[in-house]
C-alpha atoms as a PDB file:
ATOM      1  CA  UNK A   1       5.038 147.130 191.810  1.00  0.00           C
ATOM      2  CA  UNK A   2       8.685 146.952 193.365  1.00  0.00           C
ATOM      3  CA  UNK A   3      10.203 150.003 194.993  1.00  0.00           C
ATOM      4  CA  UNK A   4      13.854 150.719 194.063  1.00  0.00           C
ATOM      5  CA  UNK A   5      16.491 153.260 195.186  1.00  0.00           C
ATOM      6  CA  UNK A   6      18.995 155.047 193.127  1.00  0.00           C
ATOM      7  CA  UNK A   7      22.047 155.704 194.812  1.00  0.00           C
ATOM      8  CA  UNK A   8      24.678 158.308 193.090  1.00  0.00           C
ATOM      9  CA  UNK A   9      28.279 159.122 193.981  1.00  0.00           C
ATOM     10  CA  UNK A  10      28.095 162.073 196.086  1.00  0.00           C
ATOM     11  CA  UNK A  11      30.443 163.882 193.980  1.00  0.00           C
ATOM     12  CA  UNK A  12      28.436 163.326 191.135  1.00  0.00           C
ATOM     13  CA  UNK A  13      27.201 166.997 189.261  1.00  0.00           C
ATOM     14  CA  UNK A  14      23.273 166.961 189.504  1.00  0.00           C
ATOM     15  CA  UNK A  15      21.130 165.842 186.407  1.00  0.00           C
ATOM     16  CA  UNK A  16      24.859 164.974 184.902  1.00  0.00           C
ATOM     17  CA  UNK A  17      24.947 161.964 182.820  1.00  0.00           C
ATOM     18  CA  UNK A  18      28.369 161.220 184.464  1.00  0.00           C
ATOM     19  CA  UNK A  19      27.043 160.328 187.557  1.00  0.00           C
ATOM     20  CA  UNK A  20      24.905 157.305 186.028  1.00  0.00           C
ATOM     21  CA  UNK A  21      28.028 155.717 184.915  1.00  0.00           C
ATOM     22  CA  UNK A  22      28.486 154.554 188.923  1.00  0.00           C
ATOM     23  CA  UNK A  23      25.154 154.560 189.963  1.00  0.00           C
ATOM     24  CA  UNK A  24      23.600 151.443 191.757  1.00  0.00           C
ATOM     25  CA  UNK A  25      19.860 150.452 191.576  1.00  0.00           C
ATOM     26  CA  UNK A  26      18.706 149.041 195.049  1.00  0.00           C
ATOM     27  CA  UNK A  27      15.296 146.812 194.963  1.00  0.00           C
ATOM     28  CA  UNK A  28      13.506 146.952 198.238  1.00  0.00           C
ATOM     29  CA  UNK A  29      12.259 143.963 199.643  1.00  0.00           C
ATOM     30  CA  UNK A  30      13.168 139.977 200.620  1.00  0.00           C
ATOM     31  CA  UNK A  31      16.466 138.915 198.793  1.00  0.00           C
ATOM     32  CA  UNK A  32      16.082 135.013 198.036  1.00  0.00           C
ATOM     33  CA  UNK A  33      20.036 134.965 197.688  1.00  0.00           C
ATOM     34  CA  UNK A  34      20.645 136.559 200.857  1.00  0.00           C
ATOM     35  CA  UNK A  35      18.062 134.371 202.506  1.00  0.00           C
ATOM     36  CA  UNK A  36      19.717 130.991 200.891  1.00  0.00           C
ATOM     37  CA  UNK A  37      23.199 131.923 201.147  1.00  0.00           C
ATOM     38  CA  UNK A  38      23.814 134.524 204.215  1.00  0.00           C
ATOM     39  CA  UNK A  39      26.988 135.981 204.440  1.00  0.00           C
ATOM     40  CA  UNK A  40      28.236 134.533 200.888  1.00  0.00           C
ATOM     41  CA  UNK A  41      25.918 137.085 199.550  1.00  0.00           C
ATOM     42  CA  UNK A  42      26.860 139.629 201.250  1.00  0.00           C
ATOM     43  CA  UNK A  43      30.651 138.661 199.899  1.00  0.00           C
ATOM     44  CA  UNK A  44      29.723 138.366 196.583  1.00  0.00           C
ATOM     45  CA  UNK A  45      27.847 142.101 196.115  1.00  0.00           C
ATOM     46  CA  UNK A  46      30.950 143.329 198.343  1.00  0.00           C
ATOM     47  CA  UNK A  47      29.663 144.348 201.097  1.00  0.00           C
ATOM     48  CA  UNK A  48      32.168 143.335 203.584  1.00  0.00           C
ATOM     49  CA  UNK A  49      31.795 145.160 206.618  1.00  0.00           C
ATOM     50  CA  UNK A  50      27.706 143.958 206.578  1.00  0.00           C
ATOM     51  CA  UNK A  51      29.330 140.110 205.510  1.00  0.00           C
ATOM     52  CA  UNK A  52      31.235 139.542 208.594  1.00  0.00           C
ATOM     53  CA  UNK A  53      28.446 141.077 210.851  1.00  0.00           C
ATOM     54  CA  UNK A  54      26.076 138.545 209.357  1.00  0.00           C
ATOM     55  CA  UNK A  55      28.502 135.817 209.671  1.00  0.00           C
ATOM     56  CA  UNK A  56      29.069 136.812 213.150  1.00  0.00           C
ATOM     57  CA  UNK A  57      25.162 136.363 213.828  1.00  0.00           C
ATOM     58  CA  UNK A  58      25.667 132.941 212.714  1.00  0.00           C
ATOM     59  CA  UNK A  59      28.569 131.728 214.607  1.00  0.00           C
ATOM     60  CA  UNK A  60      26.900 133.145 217.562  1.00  0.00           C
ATOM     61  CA  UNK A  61      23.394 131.752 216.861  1.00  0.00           C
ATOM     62  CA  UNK A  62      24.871 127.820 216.328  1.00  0.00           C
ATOM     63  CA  UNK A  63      27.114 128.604 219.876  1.00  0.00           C
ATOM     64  CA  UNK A  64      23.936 129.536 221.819  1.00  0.00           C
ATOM     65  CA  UNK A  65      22.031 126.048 220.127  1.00  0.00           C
ATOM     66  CA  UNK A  66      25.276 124.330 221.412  1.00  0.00           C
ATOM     67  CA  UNK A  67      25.327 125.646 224.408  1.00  0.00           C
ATOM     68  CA  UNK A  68      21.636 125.331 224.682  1.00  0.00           C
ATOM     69  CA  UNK A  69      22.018 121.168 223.195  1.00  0.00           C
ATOM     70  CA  UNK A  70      18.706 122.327 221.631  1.00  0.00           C
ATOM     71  CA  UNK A  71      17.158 119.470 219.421  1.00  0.00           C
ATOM     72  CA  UNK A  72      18.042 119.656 215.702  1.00  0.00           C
ATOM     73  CA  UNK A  73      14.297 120.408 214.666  1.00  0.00           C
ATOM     74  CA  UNK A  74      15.015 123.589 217.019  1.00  0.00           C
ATOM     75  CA  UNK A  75      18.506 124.202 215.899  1.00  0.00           C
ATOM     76  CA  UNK A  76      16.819 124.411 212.119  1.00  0.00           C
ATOM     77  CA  UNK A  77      13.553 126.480 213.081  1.00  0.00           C
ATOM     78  CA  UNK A  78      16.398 128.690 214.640  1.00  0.00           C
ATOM     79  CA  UNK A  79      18.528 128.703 211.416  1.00  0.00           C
ATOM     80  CA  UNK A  80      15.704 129.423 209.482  1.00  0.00           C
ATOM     81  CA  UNK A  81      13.583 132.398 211.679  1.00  0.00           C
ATOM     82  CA  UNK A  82      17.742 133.987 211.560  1.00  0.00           C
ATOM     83  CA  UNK A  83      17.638 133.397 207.596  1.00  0.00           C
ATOM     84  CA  UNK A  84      14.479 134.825 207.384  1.00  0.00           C
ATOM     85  CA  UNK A  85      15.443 137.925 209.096  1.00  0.00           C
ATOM     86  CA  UNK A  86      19.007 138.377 206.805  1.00  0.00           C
ATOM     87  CA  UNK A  87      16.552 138.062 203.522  1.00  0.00           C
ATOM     88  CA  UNK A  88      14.583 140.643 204.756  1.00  0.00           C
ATOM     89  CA  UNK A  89      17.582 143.325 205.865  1.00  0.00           C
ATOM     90  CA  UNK A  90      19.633 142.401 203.014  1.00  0.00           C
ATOM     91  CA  UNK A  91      18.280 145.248 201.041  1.00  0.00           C
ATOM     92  CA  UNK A  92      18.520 147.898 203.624  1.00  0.00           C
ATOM     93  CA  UNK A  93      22.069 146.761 204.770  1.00  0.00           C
ATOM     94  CA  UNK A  94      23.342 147.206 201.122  1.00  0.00           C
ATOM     95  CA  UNK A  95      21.465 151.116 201.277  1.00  0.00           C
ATOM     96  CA  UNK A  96      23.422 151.533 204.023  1.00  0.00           C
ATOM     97  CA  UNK A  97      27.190 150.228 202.700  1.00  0.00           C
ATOM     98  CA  UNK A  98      26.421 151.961 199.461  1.00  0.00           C
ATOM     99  CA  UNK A  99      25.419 155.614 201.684  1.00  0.00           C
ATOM    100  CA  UNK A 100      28.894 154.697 203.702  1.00  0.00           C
ATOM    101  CA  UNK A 101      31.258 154.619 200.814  1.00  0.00           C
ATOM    102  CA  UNK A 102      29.593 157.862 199.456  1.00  0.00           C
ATOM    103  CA  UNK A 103      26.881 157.217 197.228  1.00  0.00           C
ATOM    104  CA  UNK A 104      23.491 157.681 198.982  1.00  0.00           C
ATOM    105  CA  UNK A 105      20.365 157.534 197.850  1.00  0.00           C
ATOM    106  CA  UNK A 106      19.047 160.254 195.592  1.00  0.00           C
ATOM    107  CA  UNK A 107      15.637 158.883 194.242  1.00  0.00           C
ATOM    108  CA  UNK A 108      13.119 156.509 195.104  1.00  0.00           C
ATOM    109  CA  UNK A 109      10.643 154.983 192.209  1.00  0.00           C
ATOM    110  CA  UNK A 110       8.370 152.019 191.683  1.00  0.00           C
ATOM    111  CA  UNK A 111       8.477 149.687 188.642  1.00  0.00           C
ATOM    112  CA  UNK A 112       7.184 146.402 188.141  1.00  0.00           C
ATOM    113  CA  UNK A 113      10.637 145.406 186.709  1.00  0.00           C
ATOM    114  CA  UNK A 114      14.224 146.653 187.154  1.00  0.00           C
ATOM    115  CA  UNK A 115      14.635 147.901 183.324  1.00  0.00           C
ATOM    116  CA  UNK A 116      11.350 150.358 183.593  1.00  0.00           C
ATOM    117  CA  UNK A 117      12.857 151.245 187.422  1.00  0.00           C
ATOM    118  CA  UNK A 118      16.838 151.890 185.489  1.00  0.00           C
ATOM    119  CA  UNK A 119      14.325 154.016 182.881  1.00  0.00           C
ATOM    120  CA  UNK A 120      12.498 155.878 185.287  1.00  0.00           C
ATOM    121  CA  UNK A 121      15.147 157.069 187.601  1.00  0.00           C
ATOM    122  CA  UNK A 122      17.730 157.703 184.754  1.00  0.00           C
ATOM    123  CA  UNK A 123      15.333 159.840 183.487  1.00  0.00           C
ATOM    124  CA  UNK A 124      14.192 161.345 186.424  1.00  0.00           C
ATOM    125  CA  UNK A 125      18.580 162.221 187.458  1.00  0.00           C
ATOM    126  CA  UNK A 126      18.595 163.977 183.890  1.00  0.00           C
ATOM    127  CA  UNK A 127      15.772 165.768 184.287  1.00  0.00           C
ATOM    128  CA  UNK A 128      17.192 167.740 187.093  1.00  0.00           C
ATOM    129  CA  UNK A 129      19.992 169.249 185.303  1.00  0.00           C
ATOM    130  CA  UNK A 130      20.580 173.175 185.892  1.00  0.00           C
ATOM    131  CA  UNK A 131      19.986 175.091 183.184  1.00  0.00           C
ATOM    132  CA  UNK A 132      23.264 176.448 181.091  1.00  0.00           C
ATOM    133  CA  UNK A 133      24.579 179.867 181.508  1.00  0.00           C
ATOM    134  CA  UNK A 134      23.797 181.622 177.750  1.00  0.00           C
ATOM    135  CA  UNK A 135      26.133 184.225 176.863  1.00  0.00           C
ATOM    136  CA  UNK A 136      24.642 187.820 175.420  1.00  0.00           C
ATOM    137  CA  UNK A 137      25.554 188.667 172.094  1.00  0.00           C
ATOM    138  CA  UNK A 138      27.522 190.984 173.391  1.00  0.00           C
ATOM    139  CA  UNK A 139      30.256 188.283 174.515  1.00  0.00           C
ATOM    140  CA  UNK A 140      29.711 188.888 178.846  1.00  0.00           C
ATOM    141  CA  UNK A 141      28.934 186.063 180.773  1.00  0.00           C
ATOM    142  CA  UNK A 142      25.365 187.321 182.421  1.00  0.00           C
ATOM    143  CA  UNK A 143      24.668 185.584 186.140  1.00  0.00           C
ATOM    144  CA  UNK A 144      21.282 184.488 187.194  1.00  0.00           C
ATOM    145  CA  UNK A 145      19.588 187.481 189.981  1.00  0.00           C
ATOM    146  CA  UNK A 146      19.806 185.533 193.371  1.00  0.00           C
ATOM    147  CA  UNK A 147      17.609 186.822 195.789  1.00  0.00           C
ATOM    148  CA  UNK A 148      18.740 188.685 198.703  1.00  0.00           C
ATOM    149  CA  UNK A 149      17.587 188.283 202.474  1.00  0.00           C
ATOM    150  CA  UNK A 150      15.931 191.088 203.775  1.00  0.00           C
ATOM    151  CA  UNK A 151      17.732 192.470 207.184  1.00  0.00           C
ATOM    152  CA  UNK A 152      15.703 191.221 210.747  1.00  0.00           C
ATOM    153  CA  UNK A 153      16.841 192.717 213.760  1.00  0.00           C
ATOM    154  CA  UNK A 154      16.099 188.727 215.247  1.00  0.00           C
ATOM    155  CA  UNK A 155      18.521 186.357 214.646  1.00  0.00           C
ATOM    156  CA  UNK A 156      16.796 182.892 214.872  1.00  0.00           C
ATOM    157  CA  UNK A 157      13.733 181.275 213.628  1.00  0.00           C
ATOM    158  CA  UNK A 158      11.474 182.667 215.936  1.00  0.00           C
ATOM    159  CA  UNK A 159      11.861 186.513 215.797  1.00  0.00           C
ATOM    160  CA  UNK A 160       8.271 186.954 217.205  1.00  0.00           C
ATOM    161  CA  UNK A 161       8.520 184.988 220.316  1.00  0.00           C
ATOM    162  CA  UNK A 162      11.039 187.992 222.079  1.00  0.00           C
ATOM    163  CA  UNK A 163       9.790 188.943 225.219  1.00  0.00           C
ATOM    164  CA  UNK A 164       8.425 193.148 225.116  1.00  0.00           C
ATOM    165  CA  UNK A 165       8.171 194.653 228.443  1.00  0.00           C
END
């Protein structure tokens, strides 16, 4: 089973079917194409800001081996341990991009492949549509009761902590 995220424009209504038209499915885990291709992933699921960070790591990884005139069994153990360690934050640095530009994530679900995931999570975003406002036969718009606070002479969360001399 692979976990995967669901991330929804913030301004998205709740349990709207709207909001699925921009929605982004996220799999958790080690991304082969971010482990094989670094920062060209990163360009090509544009994710820019996370790109040039990456390719920043790399520049500055192959000037320390330089500077260090490390052999090039080294320089490639190197490469690879800083490879390793993109294809494993890949995922969570595209969570975070996605939560930046407003969409964050909304639902979490496991699936052993991304169509029963899409399933699952669409179905869960519907499901938590308000109920519609019915109007009386008599034609006036009737409002749901809301529940008032009672009045506490505390203010804070901790009214019986006062001091009582």
């Amino acid at each position: 089973m692979k976990a995967y995220t669901l991330h929804v424009p913030a301004s998205a209504p709740i349990g709207e079917p709207e909001g699925l038209e921009r929605a982004v499915l996220v799999r958790d885990g080690f991304s082969w194409g971010a482990f094989l291709f670094t920062f060209l992933w990163f360009f090509a699921h544009r994710l820019w800001l996370a790109g040039f960070g990456v390719l920043a790591l790399v520049v500055a990884v192959q000037a320390a081996l330089q500077l260090l005139r490390l052999p090039p069994g080294a320089a490639l153990v190197a490469f690879g341990l800083v490879s390793l360690l993109i294809g494993l934050e890949a995922s969570s640095l595209r969570r975070w991009t996605l939560a930046r530009r407003g969409a964050p994530a909304v639902d979490a679900v496991l699936a052993k492949d991304r169509e029963e995931a899409e399933v699952k999570a669409f179905r869960r975003w519907l499901a938590r549509r308000p109920p519609r406002l019915r109007a009386p036969a008599s034609g006036a718009l009737v409002l749901p009761a809301v529940a008032r606070p009672e009045a506490s002479p505390a203010i804070g969360l901790f009214p019986d902590a006062e001091r009582r001399w």
